[in-house]
N, C-alpha and C. Protein backbone atom coordinates (compact mmCIF):
# COMPACT_ATOMS: atom_id res chain seq x y z
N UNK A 1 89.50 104.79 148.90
CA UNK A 1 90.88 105.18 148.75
C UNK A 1 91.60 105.08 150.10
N UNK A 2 90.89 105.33 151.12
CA UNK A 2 91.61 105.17 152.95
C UNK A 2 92.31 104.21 152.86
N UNK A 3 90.92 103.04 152.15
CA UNK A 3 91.55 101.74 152.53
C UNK A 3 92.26 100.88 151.72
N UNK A 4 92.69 101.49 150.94
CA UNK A 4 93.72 101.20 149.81
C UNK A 4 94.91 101.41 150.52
N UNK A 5 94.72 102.97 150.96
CA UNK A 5 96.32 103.41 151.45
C UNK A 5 96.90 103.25 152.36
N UNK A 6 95.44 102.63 153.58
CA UNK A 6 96.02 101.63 154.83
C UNK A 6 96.67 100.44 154.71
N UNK A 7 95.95 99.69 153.31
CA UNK A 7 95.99 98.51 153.26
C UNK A 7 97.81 98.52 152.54
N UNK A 8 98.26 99.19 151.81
CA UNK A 8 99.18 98.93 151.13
C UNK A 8 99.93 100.56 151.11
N UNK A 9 99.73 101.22 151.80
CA UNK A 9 100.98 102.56 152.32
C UNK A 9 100.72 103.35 151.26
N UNK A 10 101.40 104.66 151.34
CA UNK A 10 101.42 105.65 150.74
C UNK A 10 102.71 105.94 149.67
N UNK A 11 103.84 105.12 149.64
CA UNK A 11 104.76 104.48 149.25
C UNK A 11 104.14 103.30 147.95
N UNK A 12 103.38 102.92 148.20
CA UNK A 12 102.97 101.96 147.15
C UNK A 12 102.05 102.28 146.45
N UNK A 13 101.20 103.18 146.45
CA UNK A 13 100.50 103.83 145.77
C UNK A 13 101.26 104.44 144.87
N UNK A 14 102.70 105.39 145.46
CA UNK A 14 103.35 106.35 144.17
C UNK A 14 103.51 105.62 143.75
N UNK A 15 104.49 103.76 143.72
CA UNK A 15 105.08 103.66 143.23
C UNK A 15 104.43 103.10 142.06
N UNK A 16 103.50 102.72 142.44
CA UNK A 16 102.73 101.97 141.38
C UNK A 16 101.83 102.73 140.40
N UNK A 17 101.93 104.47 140.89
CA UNK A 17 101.38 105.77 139.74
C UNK A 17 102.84 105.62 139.22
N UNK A 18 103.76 105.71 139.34
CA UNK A 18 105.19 106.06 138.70
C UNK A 18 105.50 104.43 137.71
N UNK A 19 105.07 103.61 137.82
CA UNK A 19 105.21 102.83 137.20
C UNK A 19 104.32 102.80 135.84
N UNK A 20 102.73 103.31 136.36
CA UNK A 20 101.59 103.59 135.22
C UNK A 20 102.48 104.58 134.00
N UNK A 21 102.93 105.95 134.93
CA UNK A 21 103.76 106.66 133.81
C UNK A 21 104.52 105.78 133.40
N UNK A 22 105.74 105.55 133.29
CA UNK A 22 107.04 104.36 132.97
C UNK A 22 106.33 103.96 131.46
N UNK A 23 105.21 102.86 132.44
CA UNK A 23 104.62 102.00 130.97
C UNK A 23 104.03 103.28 129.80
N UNK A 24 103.43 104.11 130.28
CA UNK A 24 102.67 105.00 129.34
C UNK A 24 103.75 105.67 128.41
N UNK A 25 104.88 105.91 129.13
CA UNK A 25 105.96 106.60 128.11
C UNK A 25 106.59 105.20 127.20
N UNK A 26 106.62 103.60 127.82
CA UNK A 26 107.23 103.04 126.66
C UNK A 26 106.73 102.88 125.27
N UNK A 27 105.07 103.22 125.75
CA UNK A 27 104.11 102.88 124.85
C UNK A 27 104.38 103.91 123.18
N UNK A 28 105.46 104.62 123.93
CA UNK A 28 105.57 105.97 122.90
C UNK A 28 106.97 105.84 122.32
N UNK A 29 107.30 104.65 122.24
CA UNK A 29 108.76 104.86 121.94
C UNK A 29 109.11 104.80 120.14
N UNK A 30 108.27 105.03 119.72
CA UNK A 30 108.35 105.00 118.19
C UNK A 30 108.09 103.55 117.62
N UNK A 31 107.77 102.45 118.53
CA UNK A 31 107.41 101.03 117.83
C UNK A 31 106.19 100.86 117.62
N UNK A 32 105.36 101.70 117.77
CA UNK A 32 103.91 101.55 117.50
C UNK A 32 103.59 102.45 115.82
N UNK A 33 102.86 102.04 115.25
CA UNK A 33 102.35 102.27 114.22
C UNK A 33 102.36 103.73 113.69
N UNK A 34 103.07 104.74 112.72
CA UNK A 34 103.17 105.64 112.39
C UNK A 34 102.47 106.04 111.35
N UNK A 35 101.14 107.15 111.21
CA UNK A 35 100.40 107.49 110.51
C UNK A 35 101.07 108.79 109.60
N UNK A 36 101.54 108.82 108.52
CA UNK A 36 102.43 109.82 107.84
C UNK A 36 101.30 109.99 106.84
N UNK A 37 101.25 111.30 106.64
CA UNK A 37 100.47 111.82 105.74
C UNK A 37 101.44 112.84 104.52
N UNK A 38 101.14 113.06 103.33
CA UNK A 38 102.01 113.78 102.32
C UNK A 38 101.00 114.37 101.44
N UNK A 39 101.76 115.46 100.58
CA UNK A 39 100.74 116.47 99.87
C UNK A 39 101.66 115.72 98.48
N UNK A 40 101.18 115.19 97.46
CA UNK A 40 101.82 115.11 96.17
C UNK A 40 101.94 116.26 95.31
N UNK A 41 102.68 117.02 94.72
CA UNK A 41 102.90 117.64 93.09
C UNK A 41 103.72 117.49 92.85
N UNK A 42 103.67 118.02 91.41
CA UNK A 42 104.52 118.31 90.06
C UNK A 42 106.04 118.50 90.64
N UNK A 43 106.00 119.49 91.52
CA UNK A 43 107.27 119.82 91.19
C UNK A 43 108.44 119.23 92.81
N UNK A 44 107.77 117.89 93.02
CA UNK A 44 108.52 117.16 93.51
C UNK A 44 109.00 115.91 92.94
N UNK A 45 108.75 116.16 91.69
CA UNK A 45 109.08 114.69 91.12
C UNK A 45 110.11 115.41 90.15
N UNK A 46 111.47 114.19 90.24
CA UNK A 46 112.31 114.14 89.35
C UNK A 46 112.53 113.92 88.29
N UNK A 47 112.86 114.50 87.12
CA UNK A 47 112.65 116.13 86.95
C UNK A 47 111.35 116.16 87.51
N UNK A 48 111.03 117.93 87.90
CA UNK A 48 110.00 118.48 88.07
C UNK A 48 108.82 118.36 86.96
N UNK A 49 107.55 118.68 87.44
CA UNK A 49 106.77 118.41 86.11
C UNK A 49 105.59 119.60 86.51
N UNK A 50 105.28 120.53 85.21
CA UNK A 50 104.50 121.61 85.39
C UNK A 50 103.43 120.66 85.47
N UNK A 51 102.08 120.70 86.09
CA UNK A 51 100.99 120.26 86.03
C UNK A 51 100.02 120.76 87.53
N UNK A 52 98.84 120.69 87.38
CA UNK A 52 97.66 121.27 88.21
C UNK A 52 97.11 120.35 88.81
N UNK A 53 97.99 118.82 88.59
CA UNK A 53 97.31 117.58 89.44
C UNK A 53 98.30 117.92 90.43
N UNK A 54 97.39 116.67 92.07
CA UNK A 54 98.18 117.00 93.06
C UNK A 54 96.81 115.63 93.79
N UNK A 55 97.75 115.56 94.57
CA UNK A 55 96.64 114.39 95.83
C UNK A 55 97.57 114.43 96.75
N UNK A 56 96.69 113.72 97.94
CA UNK A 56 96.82 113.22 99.25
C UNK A 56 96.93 112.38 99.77
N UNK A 57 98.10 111.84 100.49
CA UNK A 57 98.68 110.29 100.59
C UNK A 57 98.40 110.21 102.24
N UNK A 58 97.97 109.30 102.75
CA UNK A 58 97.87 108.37 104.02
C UNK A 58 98.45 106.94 104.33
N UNK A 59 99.26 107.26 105.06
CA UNK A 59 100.30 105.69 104.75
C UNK A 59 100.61 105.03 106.27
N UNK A 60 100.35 103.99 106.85
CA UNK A 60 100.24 103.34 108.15
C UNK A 60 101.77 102.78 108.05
N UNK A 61 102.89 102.58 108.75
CA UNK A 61 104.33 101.88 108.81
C UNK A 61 104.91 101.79 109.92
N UNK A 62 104.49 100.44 110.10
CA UNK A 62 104.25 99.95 111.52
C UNK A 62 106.04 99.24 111.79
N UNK A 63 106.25 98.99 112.93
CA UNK A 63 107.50 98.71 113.43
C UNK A 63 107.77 97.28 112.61
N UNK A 64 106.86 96.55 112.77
CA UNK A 64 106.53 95.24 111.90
C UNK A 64 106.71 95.31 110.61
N UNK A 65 107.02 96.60 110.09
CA UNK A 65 107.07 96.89 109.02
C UNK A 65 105.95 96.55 107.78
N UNK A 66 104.78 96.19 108.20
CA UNK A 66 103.71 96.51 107.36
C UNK A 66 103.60 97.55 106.65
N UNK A 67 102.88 98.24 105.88
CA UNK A 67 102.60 99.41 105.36
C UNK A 67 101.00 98.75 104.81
N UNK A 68 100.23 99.96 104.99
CA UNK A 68 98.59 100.21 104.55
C UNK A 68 98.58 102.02 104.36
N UNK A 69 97.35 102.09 103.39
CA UNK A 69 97.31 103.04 103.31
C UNK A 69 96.66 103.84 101.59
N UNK A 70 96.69 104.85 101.27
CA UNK A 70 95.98 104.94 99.90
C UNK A 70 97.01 106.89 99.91
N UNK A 71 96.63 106.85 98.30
CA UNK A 71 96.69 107.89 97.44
C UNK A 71 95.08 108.88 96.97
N UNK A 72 94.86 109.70 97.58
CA UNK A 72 93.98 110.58 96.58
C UNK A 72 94.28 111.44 96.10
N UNK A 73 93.75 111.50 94.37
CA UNK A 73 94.18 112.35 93.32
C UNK A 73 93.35 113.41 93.12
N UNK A 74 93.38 114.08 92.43
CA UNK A 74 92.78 115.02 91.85
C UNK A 74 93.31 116.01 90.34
N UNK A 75 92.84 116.04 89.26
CA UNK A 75 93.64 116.63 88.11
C UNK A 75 94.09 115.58 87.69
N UNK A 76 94.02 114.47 87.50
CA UNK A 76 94.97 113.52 86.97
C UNK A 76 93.79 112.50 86.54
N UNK A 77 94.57 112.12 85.61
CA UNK A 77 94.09 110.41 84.39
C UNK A 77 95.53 109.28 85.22
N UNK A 78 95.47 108.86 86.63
CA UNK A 78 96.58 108.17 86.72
C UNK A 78 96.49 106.74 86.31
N UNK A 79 97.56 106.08 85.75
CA UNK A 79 98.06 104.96 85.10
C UNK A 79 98.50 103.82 85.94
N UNK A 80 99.41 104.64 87.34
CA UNK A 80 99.66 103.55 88.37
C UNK A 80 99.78 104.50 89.32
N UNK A 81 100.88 104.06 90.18
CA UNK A 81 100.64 104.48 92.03
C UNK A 81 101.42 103.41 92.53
N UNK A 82 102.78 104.02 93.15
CA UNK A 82 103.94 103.09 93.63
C UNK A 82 104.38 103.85 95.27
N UNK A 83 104.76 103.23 95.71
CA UNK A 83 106.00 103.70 96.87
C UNK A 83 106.73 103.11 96.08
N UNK A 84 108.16 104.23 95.90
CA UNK A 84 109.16 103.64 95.77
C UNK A 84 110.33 104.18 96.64
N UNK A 85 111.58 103.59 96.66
CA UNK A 85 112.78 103.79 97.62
C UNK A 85 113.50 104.78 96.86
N UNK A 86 113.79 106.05 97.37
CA UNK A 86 114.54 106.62 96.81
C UNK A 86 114.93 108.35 97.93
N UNK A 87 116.06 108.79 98.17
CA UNK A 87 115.66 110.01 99.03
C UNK A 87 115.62 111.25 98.12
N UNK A 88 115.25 112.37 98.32
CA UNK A 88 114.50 113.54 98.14
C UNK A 88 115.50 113.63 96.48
N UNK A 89 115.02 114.34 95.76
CA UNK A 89 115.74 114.69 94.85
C UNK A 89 116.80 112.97 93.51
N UNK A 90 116.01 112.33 93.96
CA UNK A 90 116.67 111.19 93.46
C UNK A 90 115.34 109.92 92.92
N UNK A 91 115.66 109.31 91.67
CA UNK A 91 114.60 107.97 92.06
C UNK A 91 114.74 106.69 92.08
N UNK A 92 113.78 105.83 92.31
CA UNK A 92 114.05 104.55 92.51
C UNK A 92 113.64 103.42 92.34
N UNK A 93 113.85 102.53 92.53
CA UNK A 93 112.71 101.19 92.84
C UNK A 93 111.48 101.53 93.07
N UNK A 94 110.73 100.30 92.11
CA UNK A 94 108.79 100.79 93.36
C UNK A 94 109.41 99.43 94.05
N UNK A 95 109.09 99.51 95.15
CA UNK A 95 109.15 98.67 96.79
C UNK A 95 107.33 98.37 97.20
N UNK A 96 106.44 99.30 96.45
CA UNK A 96 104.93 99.04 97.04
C UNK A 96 104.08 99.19 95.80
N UNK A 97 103.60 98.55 95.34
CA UNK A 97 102.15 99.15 93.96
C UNK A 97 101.54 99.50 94.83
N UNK A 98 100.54 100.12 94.36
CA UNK A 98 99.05 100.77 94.88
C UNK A 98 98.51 99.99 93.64
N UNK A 99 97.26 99.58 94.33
CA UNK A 99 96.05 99.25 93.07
C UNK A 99 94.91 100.39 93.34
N UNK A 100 94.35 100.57 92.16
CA UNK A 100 93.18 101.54 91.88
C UNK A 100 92.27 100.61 92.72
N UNK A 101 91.49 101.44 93.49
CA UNK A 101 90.35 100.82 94.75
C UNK A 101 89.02 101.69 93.96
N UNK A 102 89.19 102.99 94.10
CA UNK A 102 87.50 103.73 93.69
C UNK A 102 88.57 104.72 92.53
N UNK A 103 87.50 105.56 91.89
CA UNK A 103 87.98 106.54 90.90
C UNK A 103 88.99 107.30 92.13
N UNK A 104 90.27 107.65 91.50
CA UNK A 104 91.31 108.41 92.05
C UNK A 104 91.94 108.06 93.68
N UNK A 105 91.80 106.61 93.91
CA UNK A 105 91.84 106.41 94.79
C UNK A 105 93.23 105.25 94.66
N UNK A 106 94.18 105.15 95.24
CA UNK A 106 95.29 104.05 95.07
C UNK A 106 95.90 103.42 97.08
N UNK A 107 95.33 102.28 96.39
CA UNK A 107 95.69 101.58 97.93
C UNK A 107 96.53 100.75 97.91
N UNK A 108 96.99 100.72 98.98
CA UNK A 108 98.30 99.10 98.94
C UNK A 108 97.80 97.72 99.44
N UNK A 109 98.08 96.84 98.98
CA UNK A 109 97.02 95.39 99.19
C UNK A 109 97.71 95.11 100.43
N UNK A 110 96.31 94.34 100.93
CA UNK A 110 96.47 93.72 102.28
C UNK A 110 97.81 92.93 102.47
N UNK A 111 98.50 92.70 103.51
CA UNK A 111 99.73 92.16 103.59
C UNK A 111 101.16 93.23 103.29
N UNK A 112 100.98 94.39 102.33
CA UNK A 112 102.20 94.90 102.09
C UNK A 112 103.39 94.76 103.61
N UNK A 113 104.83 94.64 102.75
CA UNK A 113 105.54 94.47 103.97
C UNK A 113 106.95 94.91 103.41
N UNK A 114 107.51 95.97 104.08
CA UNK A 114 109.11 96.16 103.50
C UNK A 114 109.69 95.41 104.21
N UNK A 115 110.72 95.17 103.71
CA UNK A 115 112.05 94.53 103.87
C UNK A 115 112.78 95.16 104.85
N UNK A 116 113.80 94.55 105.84
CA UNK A 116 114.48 95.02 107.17
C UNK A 116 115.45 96.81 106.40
N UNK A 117 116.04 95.97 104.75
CA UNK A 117 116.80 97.09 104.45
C UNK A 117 115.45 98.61 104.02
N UNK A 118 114.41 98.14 103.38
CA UNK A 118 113.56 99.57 103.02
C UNK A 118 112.76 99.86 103.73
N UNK A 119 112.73 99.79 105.24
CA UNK A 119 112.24 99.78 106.45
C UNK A 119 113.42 100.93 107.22
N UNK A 120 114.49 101.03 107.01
CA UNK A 120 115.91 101.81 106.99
C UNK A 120 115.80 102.65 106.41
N UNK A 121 115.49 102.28 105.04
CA UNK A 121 115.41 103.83 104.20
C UNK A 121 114.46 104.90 104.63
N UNK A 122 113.71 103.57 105.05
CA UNK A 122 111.91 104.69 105.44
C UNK A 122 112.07 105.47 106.64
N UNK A 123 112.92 104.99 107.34
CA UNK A 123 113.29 105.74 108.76
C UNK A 123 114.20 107.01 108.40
N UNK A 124 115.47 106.56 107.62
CA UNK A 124 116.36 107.50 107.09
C UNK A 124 115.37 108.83 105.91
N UNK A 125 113.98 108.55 105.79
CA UNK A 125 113.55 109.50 104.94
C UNK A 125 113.29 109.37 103.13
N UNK A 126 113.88 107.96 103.12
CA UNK A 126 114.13 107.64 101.77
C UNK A 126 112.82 106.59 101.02
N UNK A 127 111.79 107.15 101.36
CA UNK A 127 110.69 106.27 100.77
C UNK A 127 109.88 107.21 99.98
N UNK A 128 109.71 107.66 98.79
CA UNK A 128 108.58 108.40 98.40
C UNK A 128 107.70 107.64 98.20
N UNK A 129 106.35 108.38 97.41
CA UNK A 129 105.16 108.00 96.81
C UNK A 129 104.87 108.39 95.51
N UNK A 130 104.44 108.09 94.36
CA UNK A 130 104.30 108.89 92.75
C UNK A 130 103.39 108.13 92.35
N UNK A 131 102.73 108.91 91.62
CA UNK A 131 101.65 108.68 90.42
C UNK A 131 101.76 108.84 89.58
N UNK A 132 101.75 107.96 88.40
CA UNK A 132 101.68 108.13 87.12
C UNK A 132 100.60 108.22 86.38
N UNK A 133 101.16 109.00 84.80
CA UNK A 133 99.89 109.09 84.02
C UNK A 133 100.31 108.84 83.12
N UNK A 134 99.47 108.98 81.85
CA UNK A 134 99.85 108.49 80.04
C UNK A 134 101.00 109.66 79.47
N UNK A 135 100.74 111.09 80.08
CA UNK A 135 102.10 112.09 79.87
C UNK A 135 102.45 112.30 80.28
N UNK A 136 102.90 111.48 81.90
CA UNK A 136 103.96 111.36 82.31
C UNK A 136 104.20 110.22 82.83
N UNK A 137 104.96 109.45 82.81
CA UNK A 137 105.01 107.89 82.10
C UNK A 137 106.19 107.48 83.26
N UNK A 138 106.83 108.95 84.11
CA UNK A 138 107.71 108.62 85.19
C UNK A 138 107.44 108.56 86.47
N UNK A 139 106.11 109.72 86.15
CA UNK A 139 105.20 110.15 87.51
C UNK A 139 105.16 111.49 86.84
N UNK A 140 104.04 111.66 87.27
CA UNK A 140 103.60 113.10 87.59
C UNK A 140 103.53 114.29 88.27
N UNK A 141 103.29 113.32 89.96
CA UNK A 141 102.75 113.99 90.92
C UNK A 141 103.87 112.77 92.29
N UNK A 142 104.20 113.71 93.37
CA UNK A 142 105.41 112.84 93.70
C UNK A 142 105.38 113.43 95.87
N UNK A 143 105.88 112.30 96.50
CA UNK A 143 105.95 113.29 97.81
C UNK A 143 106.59 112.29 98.45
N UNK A 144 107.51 112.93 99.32
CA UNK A 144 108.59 112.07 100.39
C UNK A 144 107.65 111.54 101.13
N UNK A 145 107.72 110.30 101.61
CA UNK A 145 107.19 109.84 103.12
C UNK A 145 108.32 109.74 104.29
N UNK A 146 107.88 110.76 105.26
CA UNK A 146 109.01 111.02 106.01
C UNK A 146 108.28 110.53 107.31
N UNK A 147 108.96 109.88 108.25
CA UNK A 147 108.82 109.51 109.33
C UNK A 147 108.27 110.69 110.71
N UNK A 148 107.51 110.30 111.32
CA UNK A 148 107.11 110.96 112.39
C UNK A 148 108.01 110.72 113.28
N UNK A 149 108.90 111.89 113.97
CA UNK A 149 109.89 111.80 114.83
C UNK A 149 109.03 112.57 116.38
């Protein structure tokens, strides 16, 4: 370390720790890959729906706007498994299927990719997730995907 700080000052050492920070904070600027997690039920889906099913969503939505990620259920016979565009209290488009991967398990196929506009919504808060079943044919089981701020 002497001969570091002979060789190139004490001045160039900070500057080049103050630069390490710099880069380390751009690294954080929200363009890197956002891991959002959600609790699904009943009584987030429009209308509400009495029921004792409920799962756990893991969803990757990267600046690139990829999306990866899966649904686990529990209590439920589900039928399908969508992201769709829509904000809280409202519904919408599916924008993503999920395909059934293992029992109660719903993933999004390799490649998924929103669009510049439902990439907006997803930032603005407006992307849920729902599962459907045979008696409930709209969804069942339902949860915002909200952005990590």
């Amino acid at each position: 370390m002497n001969r570091v700080v002979q060789k190139f000052g004490p001045s160039s050492i900070i500057l080049a720790l103050v630069l390490l920070i710099v880069v380390g904070c751009a690294a954080t600027d929200g363009s890197s890959p956002q891991d959002i997690k959600a609790t699904l039920a009943g009584d987030q889906e429009v209308p509400p729906v009495k029921t004792s099913a409920s799962g756990n969503a893991t969803f990757v939505i990267s600046s690139d706007k990829s999306v990866s990620g899966r649904v686990v259920t529990s209590g439920i016979e589900a039928t399908a498994a969508h992201i769709h565009e829509g904000a809280k209290g409202a519904n919408g488009p599916v924008i993503v299927p999920l395909t059934k991967t293992v029992d109660n398990t719903w993933s999004t196929s390799a490649g998924a990719k929103l669009t510049d506009a439902q990439y907006a919504s997803y930032l603005a808060g407006n992307l849920y997730v729902n599962v459907h079943s045979a008696a409930n044919k709209g969804g069942e089981i339902r949860a915002q995907l909200t952005p990590v701020k």
